[in-house]
Protein backbone atom coordinates (compact mmCIF):
# COMPACT_ATOMS: atom_id res chain seq x y z
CA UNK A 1 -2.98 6.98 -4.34
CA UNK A 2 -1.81 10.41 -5.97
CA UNK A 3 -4.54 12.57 -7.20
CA UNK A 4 -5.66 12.90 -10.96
CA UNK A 5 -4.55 10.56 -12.56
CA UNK A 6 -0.96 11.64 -14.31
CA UNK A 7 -0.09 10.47 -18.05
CA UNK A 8 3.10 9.03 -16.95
CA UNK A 9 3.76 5.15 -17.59
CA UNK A 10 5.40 4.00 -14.26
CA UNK A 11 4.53 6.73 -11.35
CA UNK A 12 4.79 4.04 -8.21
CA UNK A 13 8.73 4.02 -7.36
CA UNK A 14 8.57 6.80 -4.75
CA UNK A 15 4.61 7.99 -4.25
CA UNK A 16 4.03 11.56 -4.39
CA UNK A 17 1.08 11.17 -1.38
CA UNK A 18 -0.97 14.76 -2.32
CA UNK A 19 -1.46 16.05 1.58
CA UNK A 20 -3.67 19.33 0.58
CA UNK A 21 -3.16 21.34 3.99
CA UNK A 22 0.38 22.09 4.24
CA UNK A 23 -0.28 23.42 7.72
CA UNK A 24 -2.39 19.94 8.38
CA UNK A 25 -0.77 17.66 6.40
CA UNK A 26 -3.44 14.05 6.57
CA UNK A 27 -5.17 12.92 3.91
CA UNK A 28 -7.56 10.34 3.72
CA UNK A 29 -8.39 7.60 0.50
CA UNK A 30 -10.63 5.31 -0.15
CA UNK A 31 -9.44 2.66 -1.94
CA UNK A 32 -12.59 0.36 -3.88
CA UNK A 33 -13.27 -0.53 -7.21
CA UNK A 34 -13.66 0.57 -9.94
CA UNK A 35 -11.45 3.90 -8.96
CA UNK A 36 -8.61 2.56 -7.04
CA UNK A 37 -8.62 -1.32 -6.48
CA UNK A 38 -5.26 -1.46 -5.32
CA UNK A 39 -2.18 0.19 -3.83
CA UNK A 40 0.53 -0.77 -6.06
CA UNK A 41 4.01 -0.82 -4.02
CA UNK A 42 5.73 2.83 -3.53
CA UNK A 43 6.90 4.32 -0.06
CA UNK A 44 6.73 7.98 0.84
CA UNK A 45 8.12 9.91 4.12
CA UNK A 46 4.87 9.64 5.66
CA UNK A 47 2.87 7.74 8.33
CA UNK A 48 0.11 5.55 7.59
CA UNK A 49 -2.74 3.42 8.87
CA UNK A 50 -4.81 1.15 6.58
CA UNK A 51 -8.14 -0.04 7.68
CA UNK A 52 -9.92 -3.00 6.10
CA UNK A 53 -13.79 -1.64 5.65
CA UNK A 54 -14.97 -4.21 3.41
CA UNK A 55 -13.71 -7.88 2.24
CA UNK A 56 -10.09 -8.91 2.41
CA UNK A 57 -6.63 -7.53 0.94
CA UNK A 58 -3.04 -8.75 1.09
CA UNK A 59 -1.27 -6.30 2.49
CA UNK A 60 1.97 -5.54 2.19
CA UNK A 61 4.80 -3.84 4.52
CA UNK A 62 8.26 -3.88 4.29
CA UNK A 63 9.09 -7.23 3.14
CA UNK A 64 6.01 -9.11 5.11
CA UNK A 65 3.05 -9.12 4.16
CA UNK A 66 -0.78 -10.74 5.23
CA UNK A 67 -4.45 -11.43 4.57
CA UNK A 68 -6.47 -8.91 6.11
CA UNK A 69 -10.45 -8.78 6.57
CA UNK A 70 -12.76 -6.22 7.51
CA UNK A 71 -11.92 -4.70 10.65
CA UNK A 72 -8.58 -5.56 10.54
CA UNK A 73 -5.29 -2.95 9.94
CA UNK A 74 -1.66 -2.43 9.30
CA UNK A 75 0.28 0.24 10.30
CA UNK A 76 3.48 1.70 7.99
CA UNK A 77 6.94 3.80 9.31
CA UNK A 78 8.43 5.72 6.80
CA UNK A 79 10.11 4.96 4.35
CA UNK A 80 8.82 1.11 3.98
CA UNK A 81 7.40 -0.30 0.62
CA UNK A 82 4.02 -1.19 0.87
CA UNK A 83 0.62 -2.30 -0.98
CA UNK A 84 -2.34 -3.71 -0.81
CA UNK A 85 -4.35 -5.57 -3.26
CA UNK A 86 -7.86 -7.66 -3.04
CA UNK A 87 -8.87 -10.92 -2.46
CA UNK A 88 -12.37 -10.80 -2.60
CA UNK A 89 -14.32 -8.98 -5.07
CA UNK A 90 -16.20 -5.83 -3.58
CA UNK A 91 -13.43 -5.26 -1.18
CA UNK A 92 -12.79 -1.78 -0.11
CA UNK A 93 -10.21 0.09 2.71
CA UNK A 94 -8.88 3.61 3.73
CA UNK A 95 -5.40 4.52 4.17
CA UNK A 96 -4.96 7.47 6.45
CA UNK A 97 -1.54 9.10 5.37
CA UNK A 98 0.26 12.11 7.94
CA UNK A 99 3.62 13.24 8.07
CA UNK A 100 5.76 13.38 11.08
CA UNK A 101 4.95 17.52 11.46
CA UNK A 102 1.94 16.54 13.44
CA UNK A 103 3.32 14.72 16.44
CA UNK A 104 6.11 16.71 16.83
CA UNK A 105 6.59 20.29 18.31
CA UNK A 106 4.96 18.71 21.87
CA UNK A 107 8.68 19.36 23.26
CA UNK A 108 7.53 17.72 26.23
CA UNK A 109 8.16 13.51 27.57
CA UNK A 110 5.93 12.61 24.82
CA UNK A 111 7.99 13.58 22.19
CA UNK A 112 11.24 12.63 23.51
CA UNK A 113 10.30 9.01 24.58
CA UNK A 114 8.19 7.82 22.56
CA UNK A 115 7.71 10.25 18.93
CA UNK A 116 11.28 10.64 18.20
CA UNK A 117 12.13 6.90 18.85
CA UNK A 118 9.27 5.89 16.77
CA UNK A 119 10.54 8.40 13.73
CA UNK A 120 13.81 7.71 14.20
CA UNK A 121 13.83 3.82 13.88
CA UNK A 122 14.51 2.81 17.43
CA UNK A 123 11.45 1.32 18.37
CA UNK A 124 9.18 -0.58 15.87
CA UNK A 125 5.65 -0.50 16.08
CA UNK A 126 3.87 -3.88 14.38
CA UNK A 127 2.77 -3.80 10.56
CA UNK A 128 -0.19 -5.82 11.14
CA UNK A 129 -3.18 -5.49 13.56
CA UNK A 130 -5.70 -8.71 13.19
CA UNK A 131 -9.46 -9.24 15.21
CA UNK A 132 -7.74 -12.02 17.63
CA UNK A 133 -6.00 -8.93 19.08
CA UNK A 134 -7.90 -6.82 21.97
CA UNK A 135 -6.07 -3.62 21.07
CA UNK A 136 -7.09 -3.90 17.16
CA UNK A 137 -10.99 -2.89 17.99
CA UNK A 138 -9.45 0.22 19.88
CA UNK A 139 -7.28 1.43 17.72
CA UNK A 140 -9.58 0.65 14.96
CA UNK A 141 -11.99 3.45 16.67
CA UNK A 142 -9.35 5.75 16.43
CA UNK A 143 -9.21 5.24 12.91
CA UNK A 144 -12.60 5.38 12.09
CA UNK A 145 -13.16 8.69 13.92
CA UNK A 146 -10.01 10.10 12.06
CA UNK A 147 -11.98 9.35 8.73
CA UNK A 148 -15.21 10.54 10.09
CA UNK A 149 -13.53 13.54 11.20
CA UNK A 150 -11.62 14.25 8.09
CA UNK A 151 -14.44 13.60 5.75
CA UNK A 152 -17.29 15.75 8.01
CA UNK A 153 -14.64 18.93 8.52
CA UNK A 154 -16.89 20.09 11.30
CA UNK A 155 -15.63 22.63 13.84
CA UNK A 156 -12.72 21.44 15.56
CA UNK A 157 -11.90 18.27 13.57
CA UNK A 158 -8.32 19.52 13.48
CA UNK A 159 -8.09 18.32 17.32
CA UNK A 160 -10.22 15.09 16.79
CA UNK A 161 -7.63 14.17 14.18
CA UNK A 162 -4.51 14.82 15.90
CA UNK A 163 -5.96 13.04 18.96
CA UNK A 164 -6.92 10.22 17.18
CA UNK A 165 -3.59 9.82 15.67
CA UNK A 166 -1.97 9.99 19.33
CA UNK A 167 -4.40 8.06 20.85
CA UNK A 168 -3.75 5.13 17.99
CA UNK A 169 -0.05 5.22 18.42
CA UNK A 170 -0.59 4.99 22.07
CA UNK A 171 -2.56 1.86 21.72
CA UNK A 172 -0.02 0.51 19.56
CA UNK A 173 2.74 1.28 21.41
CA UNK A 174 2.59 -1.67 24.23
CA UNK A 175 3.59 -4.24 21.37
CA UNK A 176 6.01 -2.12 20.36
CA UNK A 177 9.80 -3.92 20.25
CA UNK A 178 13.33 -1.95 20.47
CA UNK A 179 15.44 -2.30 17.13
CA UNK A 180 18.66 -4.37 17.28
CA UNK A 181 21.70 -4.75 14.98
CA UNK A 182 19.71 -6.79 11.73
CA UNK A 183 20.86 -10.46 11.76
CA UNK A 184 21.84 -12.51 8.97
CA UNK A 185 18.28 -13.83 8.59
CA UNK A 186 16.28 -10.81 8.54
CA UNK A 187 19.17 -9.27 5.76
CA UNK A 188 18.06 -12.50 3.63
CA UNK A 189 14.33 -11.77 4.10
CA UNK A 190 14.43 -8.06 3.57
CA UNK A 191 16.79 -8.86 0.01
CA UNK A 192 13.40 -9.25 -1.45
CA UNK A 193 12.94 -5.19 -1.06
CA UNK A 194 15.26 -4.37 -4.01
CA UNK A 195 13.31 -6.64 -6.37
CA UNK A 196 9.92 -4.98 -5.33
CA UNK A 197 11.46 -1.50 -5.80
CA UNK A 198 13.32 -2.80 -9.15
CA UNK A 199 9.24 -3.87 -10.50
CA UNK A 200 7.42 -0.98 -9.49
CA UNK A 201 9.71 0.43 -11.98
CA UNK A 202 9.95 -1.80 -14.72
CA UNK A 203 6.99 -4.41 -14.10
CA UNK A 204 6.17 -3.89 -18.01
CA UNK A 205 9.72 -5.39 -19.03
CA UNK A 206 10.59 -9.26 -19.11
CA UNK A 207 12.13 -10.24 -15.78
CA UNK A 208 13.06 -14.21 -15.47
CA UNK A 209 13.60 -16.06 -11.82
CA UNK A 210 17.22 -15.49 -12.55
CA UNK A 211 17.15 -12.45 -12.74
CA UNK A 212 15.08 -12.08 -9.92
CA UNK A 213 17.10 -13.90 -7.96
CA UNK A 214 20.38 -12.47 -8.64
CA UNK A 215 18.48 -8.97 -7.69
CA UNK A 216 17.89 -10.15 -4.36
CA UNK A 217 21.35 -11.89 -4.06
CA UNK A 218 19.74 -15.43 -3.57
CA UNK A 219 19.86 -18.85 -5.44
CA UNK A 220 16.88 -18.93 -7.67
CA UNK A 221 15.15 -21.83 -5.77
CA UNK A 222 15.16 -20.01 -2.66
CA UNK A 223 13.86 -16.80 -4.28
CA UNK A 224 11.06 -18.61 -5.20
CA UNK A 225 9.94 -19.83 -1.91
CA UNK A 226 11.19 -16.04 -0.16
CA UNK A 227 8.92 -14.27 -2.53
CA UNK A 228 6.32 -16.88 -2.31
CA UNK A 229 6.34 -15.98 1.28
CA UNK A 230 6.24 -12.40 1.46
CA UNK A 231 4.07 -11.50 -0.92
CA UNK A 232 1.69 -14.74 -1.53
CA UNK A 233 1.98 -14.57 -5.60
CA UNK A 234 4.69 -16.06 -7.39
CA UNK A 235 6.47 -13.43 -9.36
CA UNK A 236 4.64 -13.74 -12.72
CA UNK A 237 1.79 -13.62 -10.58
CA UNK A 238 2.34 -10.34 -9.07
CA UNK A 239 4.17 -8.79 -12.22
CA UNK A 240 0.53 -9.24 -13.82
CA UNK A 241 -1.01 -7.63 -10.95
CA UNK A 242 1.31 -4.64 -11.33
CA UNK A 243 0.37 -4.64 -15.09
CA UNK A 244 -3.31 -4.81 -14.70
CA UNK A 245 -3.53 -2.27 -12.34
CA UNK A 246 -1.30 -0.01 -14.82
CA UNK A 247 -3.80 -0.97 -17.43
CA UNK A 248 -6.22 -0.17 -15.39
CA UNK A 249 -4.98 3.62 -14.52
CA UNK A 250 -4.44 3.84 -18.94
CA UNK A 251 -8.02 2.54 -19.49
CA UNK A 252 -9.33 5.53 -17.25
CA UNK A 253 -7.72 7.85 -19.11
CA UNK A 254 -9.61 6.48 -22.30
CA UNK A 255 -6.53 7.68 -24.44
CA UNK A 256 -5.40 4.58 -25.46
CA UNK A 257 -6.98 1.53 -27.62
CA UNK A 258 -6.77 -1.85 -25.62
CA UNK A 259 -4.11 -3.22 -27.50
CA UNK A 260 -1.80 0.13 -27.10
CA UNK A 261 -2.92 -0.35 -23.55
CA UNK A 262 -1.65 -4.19 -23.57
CA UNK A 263 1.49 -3.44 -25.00
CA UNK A 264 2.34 -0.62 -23.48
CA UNK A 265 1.51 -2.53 -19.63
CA UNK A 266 4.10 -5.32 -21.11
CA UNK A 267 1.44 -7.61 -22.47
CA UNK A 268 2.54 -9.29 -25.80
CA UNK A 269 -0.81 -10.87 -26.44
CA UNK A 270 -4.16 -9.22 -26.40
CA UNK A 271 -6.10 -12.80 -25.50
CA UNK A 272 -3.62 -13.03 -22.82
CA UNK A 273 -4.29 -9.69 -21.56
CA UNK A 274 -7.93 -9.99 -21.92
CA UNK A 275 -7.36 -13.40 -19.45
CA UNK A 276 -5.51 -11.66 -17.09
CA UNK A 277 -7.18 -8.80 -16.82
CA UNK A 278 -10.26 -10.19 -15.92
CA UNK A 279 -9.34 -12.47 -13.68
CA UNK A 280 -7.85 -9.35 -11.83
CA UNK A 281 -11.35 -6.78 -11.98
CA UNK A 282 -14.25 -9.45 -13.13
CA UNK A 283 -14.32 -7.24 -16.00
CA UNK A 284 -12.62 -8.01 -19.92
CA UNK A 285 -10.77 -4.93 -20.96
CA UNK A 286 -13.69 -3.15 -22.95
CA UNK A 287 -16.11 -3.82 -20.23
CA UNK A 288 -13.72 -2.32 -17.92
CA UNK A 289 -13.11 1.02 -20.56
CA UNK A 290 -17.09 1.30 -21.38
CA UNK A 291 -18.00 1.87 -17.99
CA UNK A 292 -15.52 4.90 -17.69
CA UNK A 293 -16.92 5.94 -20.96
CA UNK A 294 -20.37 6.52 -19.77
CA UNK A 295 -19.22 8.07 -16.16
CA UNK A 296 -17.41 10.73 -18.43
């Protein structure tokens, strides 16, 4: 979700969100293929909203994650690890990203109880937002003015925005629950946090269930079903998602051959890759490369 596109191998382990305005620090993205099909996992110090537009994604916050559709959104605190990736081909969202500067300064009630809990940890809005709840169509107005806002610049959008963003947290707020001490069960389920930061670093090495497990200080049969659970992919299953979505970025850059591109992902095999790949984007590899080709 970081501007151009960098030649760096692994970029994801702490995002670098670019917020243009220092002054007004949102920024909008539009996540849909062939550009940006997915938000690999990274955290920032940031706010954010994602809003389903088109289609489906699992999305991913904290340790939890869910199927969304269209309509549908999640909500982040900083600093949680999140991502979102599709289930359905032609699926497309937008992740509205703010830092903390604009909701505070109000010095007034607002701020003190309810902005600083909310920044400081004490109360916990939820991650997830789906069409069976009343408040999701509200807030998802919000949301969609925001972008409409943002996009259109017209005179005043600055206030539009930051009422927007208010106005959603307000909404929000009513389901919002007060922190406690974390018990023993939550510790186990949120183990699976270190593994998630550990393969948005190193997704292109060989990792084994073992390893995995010891990682996330768990027997290995149990870290199968707790990652089964939180993400919905085994973990070869979403260390090839990380992969083709690298290979993805490295085809874009058209720098690379496809088999430099496979290797360099952690691919061993290029008919492997080629598999994979497609099963990911609809697309084989030089299908995928050609059609950046004749954009350029």
């Amino acid at each position: 979700m970081s501007g151009a596109f960098e030649d760096k191998p692994y970029p994801w382990k702490k995002e670098h969100t670019e917020i243009p305005e220092g002054l007004f620090p949102i920024n909008v993205f539009h996540i849909c293929f062939p550009d940006r099909s997915i938000i690999p996992p990274h955290w920032h110090d940031h706010l954010e909203w994602i809003l389903i537009t088109k289609g489906r994604f699992r999305v991913q916050v904290g340790p939890h994650s869910r199927e969304l559709v269209q309509g549908e959104l999640a909500f982040v605190s900083r600093p949680q690890i999140h991502a979102a990736y599709p289930t359905e081909d032609g699926s497309e969202l937008y992740a509205v990203v703010y830092n903390e500067a604009l909701l505070n300064g109000i010095r007034d009630l607002t701020e003190l109880h309810h902005i600083r809990p909310l920044l400081s940890g004490e109360i916990r809005l939820p991650a997830f937002y789906g069409t069976d709840q009343p408040v999701t169509r509200q807030i998802r107005g919000c949301i969609e003015q925001i972008i409409y806002s943002y996009q259109s610049k017209s005179p005043g959008y600055e206030l539009c925005i930051k009422g927007g963003l208010f106005s959603s947290l307000g909404l929000a707020y009513p389901l919002a629950e007060f922190t406690a001490p974390p018990s023993k069960k939550y510790r186990q389920e949120t183990g699976i946090q270190p593994l998630l930061i550990h393969l948005s670093n190193h997704f292109h090495k060989p990792l084994t269930v073992e390893e995995a497990a010891r990682i996330c200080c768990v027997t290995p049969n149990y870290f199968c079903h707790l990652f089964k659970k939180n993400t919905g992919k085994t973990l070869i299953e979403y260390v090839n998602m990380l992969r083709v979505h690298e290979a993805s970025r490295l085809l874009q850059l058209r720098r690379y051959s496809i088999q430099e591109v496979a290797f360099r992902v952690g691919f061993t095999g290029l008919t492997y890759f080629g598999r994979i790949f497609k099963q990911h984007t609809s697309m084989t590899p030089s299908e995928y490369a050609s059609h950046f080709q004749t954009r350029a």
